[in-house]
C-alpha atoms as a PDB file:
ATOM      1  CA  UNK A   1       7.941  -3.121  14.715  1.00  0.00           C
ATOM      2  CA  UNK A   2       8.145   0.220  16.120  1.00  0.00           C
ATOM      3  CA  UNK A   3       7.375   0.973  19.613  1.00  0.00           C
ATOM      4  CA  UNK A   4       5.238   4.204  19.404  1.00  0.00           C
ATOM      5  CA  UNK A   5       2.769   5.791  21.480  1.00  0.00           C
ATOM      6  CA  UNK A   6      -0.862   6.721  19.840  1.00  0.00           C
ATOM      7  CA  UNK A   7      -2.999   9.394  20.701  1.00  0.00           C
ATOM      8  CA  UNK A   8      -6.114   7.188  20.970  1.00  0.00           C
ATOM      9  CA  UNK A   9      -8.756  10.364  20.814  1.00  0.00           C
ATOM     10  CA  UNK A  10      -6.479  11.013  17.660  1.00  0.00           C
ATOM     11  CA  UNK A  11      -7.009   7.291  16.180  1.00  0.00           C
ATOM     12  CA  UNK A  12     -10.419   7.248  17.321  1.00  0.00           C
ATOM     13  CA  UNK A  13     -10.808  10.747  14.901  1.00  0.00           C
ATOM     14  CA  UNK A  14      -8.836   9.497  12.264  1.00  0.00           C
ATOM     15  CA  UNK A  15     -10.751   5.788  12.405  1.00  0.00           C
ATOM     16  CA  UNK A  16     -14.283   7.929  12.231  1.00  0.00           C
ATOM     17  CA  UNK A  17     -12.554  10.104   9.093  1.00  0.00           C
ATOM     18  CA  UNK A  18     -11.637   7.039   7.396  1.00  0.00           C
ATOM     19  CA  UNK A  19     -14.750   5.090   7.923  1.00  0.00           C
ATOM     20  CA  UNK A  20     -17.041   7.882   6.508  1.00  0.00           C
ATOM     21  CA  UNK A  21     -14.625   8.618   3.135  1.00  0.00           C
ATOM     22  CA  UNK A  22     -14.589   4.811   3.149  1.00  0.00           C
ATOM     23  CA  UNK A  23     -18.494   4.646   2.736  1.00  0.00           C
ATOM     24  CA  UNK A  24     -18.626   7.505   0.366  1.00  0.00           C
ATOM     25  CA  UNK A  25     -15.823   6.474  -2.098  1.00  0.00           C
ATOM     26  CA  UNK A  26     -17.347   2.667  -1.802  1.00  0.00           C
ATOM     27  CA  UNK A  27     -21.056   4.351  -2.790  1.00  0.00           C
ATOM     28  CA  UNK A  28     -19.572   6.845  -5.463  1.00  0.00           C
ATOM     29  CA  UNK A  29     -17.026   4.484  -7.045  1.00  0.00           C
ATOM     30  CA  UNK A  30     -17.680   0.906  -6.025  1.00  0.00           C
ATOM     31  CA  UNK A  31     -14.426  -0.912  -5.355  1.00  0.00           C
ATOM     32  CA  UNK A  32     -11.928   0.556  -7.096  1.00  0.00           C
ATOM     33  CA  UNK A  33      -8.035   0.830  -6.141  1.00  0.00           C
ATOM     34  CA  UNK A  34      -8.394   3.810  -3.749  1.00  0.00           C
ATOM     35  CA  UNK A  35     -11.378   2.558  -2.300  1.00  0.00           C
ATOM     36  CA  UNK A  36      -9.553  -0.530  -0.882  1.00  0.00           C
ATOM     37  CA  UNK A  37      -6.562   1.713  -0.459  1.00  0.00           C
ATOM     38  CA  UNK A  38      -8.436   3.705   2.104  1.00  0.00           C
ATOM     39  CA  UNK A  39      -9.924   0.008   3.568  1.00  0.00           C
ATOM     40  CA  UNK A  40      -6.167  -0.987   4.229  1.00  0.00           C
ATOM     41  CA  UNK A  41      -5.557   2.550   6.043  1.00  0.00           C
ATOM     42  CA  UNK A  42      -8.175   2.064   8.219  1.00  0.00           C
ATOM     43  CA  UNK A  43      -7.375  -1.792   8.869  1.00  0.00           C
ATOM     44  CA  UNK A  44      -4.148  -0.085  10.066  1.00  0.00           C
ATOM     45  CA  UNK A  45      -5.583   2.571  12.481  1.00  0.00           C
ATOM     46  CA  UNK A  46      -7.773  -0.346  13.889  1.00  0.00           C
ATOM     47  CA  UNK A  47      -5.191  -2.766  14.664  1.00  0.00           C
ATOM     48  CA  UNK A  48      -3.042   0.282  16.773  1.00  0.00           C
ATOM     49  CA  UNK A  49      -6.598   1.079  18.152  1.00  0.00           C
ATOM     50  CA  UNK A  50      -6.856  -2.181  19.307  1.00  0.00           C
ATOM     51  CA  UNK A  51      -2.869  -2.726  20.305  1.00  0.00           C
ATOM     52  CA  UNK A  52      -2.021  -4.859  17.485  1.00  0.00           C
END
């Protein structure tokens, strides 16, 4: 895995970004493809968040 450094006010933006498409698309379109799509992405931003 690749050692990078995160911005964590920039994960903690992109996590919040995420979350609230995440809840929109889930109440809009139930759980489609892009709906767990966007659940990975944010599964990702979590584990760096959390130094995973």
């Amino acid at each position: 895995m690749k050692n990078i450094k995160y911005d964590k006010k920039a994960i903690k933006h992109k996590m919040e970004e995420l979350r609230l498409s995440l809840n929109s698309a889930y109440v809009k379109h139930g759980n489609t493809k892009e709906v767990v799509k966007m659940s990975q992405e944010l599964d990702k931003y979590i584990s760096i968040a959390q130094g995973k």
